[in-house]
C-alpha atoms as a PDB file:
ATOM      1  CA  UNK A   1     -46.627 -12.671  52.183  1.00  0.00           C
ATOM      2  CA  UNK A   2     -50.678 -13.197  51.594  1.00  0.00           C
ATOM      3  CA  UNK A   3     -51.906 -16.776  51.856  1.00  0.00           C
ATOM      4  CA  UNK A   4     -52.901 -17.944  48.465  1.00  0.00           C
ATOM      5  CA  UNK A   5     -56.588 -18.355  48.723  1.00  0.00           C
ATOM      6  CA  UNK A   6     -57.037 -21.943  46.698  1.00  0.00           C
ATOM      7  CA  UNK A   7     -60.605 -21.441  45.974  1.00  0.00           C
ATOM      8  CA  UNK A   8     -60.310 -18.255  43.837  1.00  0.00           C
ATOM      9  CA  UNK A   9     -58.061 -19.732  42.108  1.00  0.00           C
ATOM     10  CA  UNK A  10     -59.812 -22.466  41.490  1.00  0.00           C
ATOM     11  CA  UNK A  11     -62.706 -20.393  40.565  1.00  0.00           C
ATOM     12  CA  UNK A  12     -60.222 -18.348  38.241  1.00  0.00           C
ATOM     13  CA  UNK A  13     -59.629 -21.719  36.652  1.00  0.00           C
ATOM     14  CA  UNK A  14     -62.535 -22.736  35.832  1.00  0.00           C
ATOM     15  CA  UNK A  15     -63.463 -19.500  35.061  1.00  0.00           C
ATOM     16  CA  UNK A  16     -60.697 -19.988  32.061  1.00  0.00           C
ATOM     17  CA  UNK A  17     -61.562 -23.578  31.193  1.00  0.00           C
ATOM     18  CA  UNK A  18     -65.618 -22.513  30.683  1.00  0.00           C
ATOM     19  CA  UNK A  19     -64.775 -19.349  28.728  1.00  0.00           C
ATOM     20  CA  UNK A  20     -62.405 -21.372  26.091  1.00  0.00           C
ATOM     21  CA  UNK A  21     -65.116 -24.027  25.847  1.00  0.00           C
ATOM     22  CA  UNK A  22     -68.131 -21.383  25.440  1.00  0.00           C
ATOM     23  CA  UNK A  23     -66.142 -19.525  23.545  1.00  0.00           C
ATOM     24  CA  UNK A  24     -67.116 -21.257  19.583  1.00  0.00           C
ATOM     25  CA  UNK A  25     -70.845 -21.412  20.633  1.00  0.00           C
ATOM     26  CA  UNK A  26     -71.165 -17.798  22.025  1.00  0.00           C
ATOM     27  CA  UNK A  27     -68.812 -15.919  20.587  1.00  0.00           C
ATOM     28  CA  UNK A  28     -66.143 -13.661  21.740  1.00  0.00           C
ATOM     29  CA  UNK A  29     -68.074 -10.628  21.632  1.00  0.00           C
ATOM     30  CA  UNK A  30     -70.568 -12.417  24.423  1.00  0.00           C
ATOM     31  CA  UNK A  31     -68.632 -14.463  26.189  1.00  0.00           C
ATOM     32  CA  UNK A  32     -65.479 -12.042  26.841  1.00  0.00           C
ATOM     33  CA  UNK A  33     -67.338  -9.207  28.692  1.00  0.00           C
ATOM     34  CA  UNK A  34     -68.967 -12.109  30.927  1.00  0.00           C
ATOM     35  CA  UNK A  35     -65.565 -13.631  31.807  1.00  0.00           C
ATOM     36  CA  UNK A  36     -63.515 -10.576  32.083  1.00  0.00           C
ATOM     37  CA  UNK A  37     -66.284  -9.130  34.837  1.00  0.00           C
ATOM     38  CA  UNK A  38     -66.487 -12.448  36.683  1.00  0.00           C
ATOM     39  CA  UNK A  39     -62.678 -12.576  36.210  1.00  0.00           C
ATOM     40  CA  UNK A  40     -63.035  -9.341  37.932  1.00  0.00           C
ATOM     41  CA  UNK A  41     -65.353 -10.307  40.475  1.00  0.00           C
ATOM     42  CA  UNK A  42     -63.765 -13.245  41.681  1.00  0.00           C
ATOM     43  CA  UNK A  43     -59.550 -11.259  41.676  1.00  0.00           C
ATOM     44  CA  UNK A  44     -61.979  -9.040  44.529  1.00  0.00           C
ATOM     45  CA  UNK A  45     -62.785  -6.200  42.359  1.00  0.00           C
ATOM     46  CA  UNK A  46     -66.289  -4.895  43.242  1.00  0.00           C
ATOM     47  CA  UNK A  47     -66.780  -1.858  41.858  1.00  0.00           C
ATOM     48  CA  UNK A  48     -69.513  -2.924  39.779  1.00  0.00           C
ATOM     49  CA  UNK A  49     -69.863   0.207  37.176  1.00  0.00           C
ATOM     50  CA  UNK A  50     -65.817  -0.010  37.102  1.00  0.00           C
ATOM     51  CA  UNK A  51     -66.409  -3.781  36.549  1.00  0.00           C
ATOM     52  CA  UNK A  52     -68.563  -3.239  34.384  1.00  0.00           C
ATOM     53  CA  UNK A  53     -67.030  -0.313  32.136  1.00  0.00           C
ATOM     54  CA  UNK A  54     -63.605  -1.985  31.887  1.00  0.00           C
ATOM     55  CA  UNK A  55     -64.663  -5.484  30.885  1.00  0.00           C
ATOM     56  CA  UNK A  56     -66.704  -3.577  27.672  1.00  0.00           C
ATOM     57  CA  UNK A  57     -63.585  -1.057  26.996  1.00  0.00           C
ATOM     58  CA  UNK A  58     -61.023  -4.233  27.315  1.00  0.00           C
ATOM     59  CA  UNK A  59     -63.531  -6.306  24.929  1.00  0.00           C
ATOM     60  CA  UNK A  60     -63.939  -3.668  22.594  1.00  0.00           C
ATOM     61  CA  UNK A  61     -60.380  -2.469  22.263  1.00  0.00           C
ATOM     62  CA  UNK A  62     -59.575  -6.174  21.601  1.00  0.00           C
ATOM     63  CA  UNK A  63     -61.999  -6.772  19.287  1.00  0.00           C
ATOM     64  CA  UNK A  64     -60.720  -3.419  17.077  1.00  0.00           C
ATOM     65  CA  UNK A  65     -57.848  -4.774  17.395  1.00  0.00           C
ATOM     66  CA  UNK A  66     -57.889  -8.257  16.152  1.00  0.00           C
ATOM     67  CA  UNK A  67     -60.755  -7.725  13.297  1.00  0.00           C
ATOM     68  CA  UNK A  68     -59.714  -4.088  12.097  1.00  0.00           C
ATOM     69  CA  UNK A  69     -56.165  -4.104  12.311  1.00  0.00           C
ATOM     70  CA  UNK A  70     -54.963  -7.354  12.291  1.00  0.00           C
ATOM     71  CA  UNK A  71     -57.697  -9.594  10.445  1.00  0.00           C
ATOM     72  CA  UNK A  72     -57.680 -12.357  12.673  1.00  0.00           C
ATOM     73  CA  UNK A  73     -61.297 -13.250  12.795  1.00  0.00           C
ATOM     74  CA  UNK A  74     -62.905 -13.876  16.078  1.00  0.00           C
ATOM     75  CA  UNK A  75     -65.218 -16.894  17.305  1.00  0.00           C
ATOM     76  CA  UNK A  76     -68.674 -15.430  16.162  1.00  0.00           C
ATOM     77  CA  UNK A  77     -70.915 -18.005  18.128  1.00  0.00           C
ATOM     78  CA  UNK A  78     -73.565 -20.472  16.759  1.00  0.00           C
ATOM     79  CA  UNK A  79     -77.321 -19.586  16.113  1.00  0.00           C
ATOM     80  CA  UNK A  80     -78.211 -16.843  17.976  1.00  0.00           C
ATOM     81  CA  UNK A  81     -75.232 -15.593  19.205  1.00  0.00           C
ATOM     82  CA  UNK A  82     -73.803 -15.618  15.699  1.00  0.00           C
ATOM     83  CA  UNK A  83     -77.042 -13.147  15.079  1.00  0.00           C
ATOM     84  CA  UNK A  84     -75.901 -11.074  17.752  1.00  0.00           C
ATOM     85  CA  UNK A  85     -72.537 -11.028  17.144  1.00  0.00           C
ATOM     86  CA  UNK A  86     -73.543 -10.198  13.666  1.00  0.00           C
ATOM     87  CA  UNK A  87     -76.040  -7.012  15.014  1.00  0.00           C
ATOM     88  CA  UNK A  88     -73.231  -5.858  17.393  1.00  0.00           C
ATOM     89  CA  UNK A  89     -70.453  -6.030  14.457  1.00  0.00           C
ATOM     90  CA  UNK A  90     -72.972  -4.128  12.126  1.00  0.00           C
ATOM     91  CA  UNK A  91     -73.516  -1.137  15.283  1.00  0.00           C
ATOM     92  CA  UNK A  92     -69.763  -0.869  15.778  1.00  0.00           C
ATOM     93  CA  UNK A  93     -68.817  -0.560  12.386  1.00  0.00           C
ATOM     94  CA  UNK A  94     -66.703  -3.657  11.672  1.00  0.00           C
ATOM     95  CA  UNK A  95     -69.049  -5.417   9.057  1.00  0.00           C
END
């Protein structure tokens, strides 16, 4: 089989680590398009409008999911990512 390449998944580790530590200060709706594309980006995947598309659609459907339908709120972020969080809840509809 394929040779496990060690430093993307390091990279993919850390990748994890940073975005459950940045999560509380920027938010999910910030931070979770950001990892998911470098998630992306370091699994290979270069298509960047694909990249690009799919970590929005993945964050969005996920962030319907858990505030609409569920009502499990979601890491808002600290000064001005809560203010942005806030904006982007207010555009989509879920404030």
């Amino acid at each position: 089989g394929d040779a496990v390449d060690r430093r993307r998944v390091t990279l993919a580790v850390v990748l994890l680590f940073a975005y459950t530590a940045l999560l509380p200060v920027v938010g999910f709706v910030l931070a979770t398009p950001i990892f998911l594309a470098a998630f992306m980006w370091v699994g290979r995947y270069r298509r960047r409008a694909m990249v690009g598309l799919s970590a929005a659609a993945v964050t969005l459907a996920l962030l319907s999911l858990f505030v609409k339908v569920v009502y499990i709120p979601l890491p808002r972020g600290q000064g001005p990512f809560l203010d942005a969080t806030v904006w982007i809840y207010h555009r989509l509809g879920l404030f």
